[in-house]
Protein backbone atom coordinates (compact mmCIF):
# COMPACT_ATOMS: atom_id res chain seq x y z
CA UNK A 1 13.86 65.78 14.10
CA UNK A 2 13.40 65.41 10.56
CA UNK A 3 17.17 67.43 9.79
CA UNK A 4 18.40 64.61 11.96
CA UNK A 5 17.04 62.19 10.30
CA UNK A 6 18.52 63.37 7.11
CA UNK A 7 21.80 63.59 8.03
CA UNK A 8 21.71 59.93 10.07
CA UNK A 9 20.58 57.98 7.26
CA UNK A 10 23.44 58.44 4.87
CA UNK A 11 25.68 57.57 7.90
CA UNK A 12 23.87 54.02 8.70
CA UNK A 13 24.34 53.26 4.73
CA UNK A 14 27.85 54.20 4.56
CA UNK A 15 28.46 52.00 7.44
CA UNK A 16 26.66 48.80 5.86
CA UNK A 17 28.62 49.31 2.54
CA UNK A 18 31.83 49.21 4.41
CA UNK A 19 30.88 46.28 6.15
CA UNK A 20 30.11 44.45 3.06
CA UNK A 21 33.18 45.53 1.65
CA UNK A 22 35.22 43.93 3.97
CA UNK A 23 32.99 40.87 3.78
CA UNK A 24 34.00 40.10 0.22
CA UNK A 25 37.79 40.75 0.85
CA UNK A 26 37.80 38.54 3.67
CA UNK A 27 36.27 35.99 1.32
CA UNK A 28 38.37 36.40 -1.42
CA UNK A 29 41.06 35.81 1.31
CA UNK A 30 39.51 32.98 2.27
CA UNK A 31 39.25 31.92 -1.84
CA UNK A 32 43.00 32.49 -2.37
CA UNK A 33 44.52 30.29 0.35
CA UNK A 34 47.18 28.00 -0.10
CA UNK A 35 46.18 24.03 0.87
CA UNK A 36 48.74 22.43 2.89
CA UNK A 37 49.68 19.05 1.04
CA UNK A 38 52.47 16.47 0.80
CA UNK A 39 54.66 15.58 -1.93
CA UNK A 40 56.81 12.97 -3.43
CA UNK A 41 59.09 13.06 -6.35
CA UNK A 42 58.81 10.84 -9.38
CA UNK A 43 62.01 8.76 -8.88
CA UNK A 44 64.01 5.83 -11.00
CA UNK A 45 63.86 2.56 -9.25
CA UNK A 46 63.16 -1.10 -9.50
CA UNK A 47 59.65 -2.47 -9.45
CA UNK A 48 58.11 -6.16 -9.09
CA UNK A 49 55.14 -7.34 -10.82
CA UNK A 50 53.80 -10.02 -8.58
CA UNK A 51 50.59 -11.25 -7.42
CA UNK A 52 49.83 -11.85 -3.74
CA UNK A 53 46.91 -13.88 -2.30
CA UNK A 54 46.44 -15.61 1.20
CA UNK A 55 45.58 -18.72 1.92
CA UNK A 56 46.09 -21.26 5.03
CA UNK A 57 48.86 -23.97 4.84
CA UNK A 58 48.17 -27.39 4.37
CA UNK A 59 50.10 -31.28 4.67
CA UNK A 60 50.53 -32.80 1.57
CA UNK A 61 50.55 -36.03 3.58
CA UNK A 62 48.32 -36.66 6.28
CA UNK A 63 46.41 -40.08 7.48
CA UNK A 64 43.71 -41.64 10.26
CA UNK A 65 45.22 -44.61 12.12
CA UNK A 66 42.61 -46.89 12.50
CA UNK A 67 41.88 -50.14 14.02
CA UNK A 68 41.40 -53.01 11.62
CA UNK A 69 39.76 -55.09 14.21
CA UNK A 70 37.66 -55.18 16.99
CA UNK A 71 38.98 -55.81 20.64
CA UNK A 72 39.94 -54.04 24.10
CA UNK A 73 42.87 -51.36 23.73
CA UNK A 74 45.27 -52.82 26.07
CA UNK A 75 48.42 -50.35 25.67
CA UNK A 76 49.49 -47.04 24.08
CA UNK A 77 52.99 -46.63 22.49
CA UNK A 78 52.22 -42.64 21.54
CA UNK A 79 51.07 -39.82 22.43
CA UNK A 80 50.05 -36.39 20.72
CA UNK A 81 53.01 -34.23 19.45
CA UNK A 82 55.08 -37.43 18.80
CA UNK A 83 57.18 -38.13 15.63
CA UNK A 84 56.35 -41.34 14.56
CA UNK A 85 58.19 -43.25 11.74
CA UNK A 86 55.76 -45.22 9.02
CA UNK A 87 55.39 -49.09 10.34
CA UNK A 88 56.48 -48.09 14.01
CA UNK A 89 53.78 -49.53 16.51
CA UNK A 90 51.43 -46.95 18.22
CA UNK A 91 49.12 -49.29 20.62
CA UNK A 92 48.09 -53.18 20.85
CA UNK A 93 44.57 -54.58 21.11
CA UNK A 94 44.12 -57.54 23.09
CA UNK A 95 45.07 -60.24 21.45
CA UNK A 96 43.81 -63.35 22.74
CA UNK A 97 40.93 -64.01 21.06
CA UNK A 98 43.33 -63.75 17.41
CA UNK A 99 45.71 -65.92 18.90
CA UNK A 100 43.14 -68.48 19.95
CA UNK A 101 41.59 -68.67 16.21
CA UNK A 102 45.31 -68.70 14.82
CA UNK A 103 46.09 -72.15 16.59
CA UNK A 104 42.05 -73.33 15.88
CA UNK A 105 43.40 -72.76 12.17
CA UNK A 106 46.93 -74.32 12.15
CA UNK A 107 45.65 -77.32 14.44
CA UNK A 108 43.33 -77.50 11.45
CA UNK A 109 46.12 -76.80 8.66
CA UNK A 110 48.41 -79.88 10.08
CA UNK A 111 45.12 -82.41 9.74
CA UNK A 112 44.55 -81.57 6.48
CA UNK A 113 48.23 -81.92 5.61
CA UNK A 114 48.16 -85.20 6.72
CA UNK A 115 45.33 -86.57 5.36
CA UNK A 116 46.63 -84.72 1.67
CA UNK A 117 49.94 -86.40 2.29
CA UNK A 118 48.46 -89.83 2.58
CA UNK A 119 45.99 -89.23 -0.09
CA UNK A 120 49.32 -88.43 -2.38
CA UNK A 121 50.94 -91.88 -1.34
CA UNK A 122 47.69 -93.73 -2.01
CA UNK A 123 47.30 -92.07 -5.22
CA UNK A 124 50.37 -93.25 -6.70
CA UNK A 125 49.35 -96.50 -6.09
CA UNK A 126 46.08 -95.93 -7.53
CA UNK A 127 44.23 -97.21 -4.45
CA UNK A 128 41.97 -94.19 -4.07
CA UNK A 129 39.86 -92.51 -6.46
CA UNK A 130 41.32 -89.35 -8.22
CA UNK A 131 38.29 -87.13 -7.32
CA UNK A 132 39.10 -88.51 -3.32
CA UNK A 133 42.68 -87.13 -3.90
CA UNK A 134 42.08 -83.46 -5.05
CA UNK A 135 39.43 -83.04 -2.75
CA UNK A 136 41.59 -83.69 0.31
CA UNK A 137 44.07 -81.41 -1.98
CA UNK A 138 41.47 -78.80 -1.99
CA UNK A 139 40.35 -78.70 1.63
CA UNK A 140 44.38 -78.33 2.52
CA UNK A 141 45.03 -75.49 0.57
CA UNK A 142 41.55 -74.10 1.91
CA UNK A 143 42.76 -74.48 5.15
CA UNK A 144 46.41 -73.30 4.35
CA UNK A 145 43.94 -69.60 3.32
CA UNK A 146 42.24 -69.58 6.46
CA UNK A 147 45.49 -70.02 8.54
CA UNK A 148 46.97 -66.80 6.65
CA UNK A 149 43.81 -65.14 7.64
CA UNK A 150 44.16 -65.82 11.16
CA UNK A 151 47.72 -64.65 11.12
CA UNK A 152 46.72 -61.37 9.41
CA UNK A 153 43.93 -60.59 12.07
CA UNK A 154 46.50 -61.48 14.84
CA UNK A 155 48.91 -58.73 13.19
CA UNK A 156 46.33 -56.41 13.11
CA UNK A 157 45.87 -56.46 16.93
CA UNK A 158 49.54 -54.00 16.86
CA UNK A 159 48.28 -51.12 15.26
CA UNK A 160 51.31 -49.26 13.34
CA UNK A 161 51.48 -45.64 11.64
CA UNK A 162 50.60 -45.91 7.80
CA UNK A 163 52.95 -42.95 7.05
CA UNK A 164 55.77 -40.78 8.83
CA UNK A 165 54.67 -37.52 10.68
CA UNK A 166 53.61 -36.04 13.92
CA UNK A 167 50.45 -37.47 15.70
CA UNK A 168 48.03 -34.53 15.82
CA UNK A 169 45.24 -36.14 17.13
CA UNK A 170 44.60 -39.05 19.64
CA UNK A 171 40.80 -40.51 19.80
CA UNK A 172 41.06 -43.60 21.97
CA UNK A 173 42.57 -44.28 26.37
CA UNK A 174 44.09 -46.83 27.16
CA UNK A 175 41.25 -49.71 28.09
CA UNK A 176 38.58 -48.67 25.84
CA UNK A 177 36.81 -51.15 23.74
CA UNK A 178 37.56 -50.57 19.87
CA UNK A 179 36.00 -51.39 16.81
CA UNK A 180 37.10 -52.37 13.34
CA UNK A 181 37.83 -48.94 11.17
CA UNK A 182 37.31 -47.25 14.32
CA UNK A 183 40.28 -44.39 14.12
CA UNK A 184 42.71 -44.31 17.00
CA UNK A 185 45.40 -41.40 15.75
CA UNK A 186 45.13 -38.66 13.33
CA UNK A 187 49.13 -38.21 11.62
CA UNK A 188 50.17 -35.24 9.70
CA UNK A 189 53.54 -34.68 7.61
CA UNK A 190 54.87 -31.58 8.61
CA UNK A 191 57.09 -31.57 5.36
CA UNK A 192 56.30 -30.37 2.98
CA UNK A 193 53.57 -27.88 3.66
CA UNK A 194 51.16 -26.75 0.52
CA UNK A 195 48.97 -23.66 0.11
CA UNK A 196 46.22 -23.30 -2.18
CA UNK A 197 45.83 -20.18 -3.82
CA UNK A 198 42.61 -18.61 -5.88
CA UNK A 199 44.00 -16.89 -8.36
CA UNK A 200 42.09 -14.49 -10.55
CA UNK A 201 42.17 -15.81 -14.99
CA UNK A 202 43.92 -12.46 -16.00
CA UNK A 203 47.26 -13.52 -14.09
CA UNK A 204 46.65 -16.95 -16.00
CA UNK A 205 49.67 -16.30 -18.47
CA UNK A 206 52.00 -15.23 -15.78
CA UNK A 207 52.23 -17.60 -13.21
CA UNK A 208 54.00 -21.12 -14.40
CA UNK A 209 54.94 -24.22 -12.39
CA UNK A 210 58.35 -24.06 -10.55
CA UNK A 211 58.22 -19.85 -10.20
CA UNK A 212 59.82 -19.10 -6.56
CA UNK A 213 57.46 -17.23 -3.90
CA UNK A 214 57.55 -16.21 -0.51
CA UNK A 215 55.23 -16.86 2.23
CA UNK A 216 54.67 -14.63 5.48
CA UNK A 217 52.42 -15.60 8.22
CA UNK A 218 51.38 -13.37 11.21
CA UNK A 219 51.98 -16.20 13.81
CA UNK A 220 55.79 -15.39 12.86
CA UNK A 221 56.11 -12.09 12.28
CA UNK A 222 59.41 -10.65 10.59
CA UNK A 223 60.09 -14.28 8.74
CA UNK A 224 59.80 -14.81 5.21
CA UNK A 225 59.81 -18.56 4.15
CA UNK A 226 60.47 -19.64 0.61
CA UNK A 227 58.59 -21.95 -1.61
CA UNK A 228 57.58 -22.28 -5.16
CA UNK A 229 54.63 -23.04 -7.67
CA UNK A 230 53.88 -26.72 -7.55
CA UNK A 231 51.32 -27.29 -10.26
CA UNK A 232 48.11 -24.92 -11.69
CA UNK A 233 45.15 -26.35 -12.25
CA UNK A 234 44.31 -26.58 -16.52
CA UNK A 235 40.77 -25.10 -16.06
CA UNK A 236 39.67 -21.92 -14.68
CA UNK A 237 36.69 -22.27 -12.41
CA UNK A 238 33.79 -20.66 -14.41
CA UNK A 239 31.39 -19.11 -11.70
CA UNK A 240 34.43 -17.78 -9.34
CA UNK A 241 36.84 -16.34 -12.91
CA UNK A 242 39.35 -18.14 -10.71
CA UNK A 243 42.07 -21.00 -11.04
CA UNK A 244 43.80 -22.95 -8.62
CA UNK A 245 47.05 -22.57 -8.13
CA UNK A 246 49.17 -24.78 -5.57
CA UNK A 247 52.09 -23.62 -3.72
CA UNK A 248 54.59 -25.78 -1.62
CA UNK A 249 57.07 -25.05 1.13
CA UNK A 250 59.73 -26.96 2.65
CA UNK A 251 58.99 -26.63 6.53
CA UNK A 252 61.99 -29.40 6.55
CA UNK A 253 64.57 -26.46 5.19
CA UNK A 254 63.35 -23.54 7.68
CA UNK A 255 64.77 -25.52 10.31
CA UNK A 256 62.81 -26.91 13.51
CA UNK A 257 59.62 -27.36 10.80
CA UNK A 258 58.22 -23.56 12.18
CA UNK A 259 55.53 -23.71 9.93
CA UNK A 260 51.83 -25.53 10.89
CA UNK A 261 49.19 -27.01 9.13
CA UNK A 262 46.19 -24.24 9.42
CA UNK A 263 48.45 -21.03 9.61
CA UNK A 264 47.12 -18.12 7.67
CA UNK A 265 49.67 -16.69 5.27
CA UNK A 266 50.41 -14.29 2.64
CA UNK A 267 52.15 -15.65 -0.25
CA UNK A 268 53.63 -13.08 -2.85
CA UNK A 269 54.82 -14.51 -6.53
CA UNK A 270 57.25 -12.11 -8.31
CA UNK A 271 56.91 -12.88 -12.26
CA UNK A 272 58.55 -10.03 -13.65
CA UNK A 273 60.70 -6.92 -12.90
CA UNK A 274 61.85 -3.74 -14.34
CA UNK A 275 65.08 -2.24 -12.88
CA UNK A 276 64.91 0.95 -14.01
CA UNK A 277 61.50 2.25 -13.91
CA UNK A 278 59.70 5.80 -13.20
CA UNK A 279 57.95 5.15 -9.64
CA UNK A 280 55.43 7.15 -7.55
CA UNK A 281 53.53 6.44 -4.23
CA UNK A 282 50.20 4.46 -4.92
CA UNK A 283 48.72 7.44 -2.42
CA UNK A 284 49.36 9.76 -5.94
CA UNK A 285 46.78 7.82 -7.95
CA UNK A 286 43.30 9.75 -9.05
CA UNK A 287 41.45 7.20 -10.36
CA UNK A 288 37.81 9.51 -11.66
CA UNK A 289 36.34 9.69 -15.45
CA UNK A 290 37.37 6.40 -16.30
CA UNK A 291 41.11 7.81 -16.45
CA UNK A 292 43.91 7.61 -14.11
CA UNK A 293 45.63 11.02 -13.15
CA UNK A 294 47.80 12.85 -10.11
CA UNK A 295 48.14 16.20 -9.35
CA UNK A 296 51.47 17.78 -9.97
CA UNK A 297 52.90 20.43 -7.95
CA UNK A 298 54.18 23.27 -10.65
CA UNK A 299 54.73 26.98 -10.58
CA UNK A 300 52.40 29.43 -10.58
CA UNK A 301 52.17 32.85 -11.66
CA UNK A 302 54.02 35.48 -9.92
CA UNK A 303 52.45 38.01 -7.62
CA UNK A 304 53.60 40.91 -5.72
CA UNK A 305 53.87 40.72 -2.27
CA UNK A 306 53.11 44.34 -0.55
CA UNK A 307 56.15 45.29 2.10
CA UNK A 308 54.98 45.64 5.72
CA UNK A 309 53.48 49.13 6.11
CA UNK A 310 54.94 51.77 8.11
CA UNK A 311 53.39 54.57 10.09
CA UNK A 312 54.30 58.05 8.69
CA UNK A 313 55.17 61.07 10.04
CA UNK A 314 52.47 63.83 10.11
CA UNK A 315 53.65 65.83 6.71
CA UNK A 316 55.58 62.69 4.98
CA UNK A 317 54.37 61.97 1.91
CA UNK A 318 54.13 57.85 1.77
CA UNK A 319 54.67 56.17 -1.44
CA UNK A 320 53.30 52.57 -2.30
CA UNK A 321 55.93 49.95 -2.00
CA UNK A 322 55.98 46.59 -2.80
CA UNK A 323 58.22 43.59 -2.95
CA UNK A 324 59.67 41.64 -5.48
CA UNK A 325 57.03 39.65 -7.60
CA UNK A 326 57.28 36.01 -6.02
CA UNK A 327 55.34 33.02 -8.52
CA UNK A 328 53.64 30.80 -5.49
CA UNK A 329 53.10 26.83 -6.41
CA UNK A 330 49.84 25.75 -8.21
CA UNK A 331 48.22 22.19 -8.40
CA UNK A 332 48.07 20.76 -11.99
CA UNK A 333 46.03 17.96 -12.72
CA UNK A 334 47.92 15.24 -15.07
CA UNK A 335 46.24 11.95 -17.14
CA UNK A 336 48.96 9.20 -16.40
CA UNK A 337 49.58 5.59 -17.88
CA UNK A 338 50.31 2.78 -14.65
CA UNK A 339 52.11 -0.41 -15.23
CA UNK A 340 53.32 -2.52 -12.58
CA UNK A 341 51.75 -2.12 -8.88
CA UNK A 342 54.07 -2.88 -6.16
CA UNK A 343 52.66 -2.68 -2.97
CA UNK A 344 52.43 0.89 -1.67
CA UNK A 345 54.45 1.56 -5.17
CA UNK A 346 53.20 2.32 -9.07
CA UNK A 347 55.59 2.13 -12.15
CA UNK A 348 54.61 5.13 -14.71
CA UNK A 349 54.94 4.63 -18.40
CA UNK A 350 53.45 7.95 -19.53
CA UNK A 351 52.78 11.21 -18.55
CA UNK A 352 55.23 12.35 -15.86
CA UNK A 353 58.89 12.76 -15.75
CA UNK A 354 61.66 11.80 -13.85
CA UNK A 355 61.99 15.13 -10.65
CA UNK A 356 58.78 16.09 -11.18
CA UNK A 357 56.35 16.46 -7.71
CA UNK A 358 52.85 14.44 -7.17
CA UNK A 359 50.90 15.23 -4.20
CA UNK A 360 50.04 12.15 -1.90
CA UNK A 361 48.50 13.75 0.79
CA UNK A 362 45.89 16.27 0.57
CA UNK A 363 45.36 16.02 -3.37
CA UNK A 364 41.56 15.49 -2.20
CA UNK A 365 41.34 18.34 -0.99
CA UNK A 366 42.78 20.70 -4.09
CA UNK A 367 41.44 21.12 -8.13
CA UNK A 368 43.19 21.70 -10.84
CA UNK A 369 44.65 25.02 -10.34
CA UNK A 370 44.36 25.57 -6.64
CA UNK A 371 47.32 27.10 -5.03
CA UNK A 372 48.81 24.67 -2.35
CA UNK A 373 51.82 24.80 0.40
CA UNK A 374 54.38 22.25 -0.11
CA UNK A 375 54.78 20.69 3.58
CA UNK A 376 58.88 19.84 4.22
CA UNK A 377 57.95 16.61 5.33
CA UNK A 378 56.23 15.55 1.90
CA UNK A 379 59.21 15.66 -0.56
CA UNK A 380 61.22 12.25 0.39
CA UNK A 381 61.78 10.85 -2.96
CA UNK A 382 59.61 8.12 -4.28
CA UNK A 383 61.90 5.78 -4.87
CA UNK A 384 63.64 5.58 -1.20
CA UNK A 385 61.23 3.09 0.40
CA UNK A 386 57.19 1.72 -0.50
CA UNK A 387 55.95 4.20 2.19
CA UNK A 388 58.00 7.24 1.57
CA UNK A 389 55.12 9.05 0.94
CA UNK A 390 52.97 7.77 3.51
């Protein structure tokens, strides 16, 4: 028992060093694998500097129609979703009770014109007092006041649009008792249209009155509409760090006004543009440190690559063979200077150069140094579209 023992024991060691050993070179395998990432080359191309904001459209021009006095609504001369010209009639109030007071008023104008014209005969003849003569010129022109009066409230019984536009809104039916400043109709100017934008005080120095923009809204997708700037507010908005910016659009020149009051847009404002700048996918960007940097794809060093082994015959001697020493690719991590952001695109004013690779996808996922796998699908240039990289 105890000779077996002996010779067992260096057995069961033997066997737990070997199956360490191949334990660490499994893990060193394991250390030494390639990451699979995507790439895109540092291209020449043109880049915007813009700002983009949203904000919902609004009429410049828009009023209430309301009733300027009191009576029963007797007929309706529009409906909602009408064009309606400014001074075109929209309903009529009854209008008896005006027309009564209007000849109460003129039966009372033509008395006192009479009784003025005789005191003007008499007073050339000096047989009434002066004082009787310019109060009977008094109470005519009085009277001549109140008959204007009457004719004005029997005008206001046709109740007309105040400006030009589409009714939006109708608040009264037909037969309903109104009251004075009571609103029948809501109007709104379809052109033009204005946005109002919030803009942040750095882009205070770039934006100006008259700059051209676009607008995009999702109830129309694939149209861009054109507009520009049409005046920026002189203060900046001290709790927000914000100033007001307001944008116009001619709904008129898009044909068929397309554009609504209360659509949500996007409106971008291109101030600038370089033609001929260094440009990399946004997805590149490392922003850690306080610095901005990307990961370059470069060459590593070279190792050899052993050939596939082949079983000898019994006597052959085999000698070690290996392939040709073959550098794999290697992740370097580079400090860049930005400058213009483009959507899904970033100008570069510093630390790469034109041809070189930056990894988009997968730089997360690698350190500077790591050995990565370039995936074919990865290495569209930069430059070709703003989601070449994606």
């Amino acid at each position: 028992m105890k000779t077996s023992l002996r010779w067992c024991l260096p057995v069961l060691m033997a066997a737990l060093l070997s199956a360490c050993g191949g334990g660490d070179k499994k893990a060193d395998a394991d250390a030494h694998a390639s990451v699979p990432v995507e790439v895109a080359a540092v291209a020449r191309a043109p880049i915007n500097a813009s700002y983009s904001g949203t904000a919902a459209l609004e009429a410049q021009n828009e009023a209430d129609v309301v009733a300027k006095t009191s009576g029963v609504l007797l007929k309706l001369d529009a409906e909602e979703g009408q064009y309606v010209k400014a001074g075109q009639v929209l309903a009529l109030i009854d209008p008896s009770s005006a027309d009564n007071q209007l000849a109460q008023s003129q039966a009372q104008l033509r008395k006192a014109q009479t009784t003025y014209d005789r005191a003007s005969k008499a007073i050339e003849k000096q047989l009434i007092p002066r004082q009787e003569y310019e109060q009977d010129k008094y109470d005519m022109e009085a009277q001549a006041a109140a008959t204007r009066g009457a004719q004005l409230q029997l005008s206001w019984t046709r109740i007309v649009a105040p400006i030009s536009g589409v009714i939006s809104k109708r608040m009264v039916k037909q037969g309903n008792l109104v009251q004075a400043n009571q609103a029948i109709f809501h109007i709104v100017d379809m052109h033009p249209l204005t946005a109002t934008l919030n803009v942040p005080e750095r882009e205070l120095g770039m934006l100006k009155p008259g700059q051209p923009l676009t607008l995009a809204v999702d109830a129309l997708p694939g149209r861009k509409f054109g507009g520009s700037i049409q005046r920026i507010a002189p203060v900046v908005d001290a709790s927000s760090g914000t100033f007001r910016v307001t944008c116009i659009f001619d709904n008129a020149a898009a044909g068929n006004e397309p554009l609504r009051p209360g659509m949500f847009g996007r409106i971008d404002i291109v101030y600038d543009q370089r033609r001929d700048a260094l440009v990399i996918p946004r997805s590149a960007l490392i922003d850690e440190d306080g610095e901005t940097a990307v990961f370059v794809v470069a060459q590593g060093p070279a190792k050899p690559v052993p050939k596939t082994a082949v079983k000898p015959k019994p006597g052959d001697a085999v000698a070690a063979e290996v392939k040709p020493a073959q550098p794999g690719l290697v992740a370097k991590r580079r400090t860049v200077r930005i400058g213009y952001v483009d959507g899904d695109r970033v100008e570069i004013r510093g630390g790469l150069k034109p041809g070189e690779r930056v990894i988009t996808l997968g730089r997360d996922a690698v350190r500077d140094g790591s050995e990565v796998q370039v995936l074919a699908s990865g290495a569209a240039p930069a430059g070709t579209s703003a989601t070449a990289a994606e």
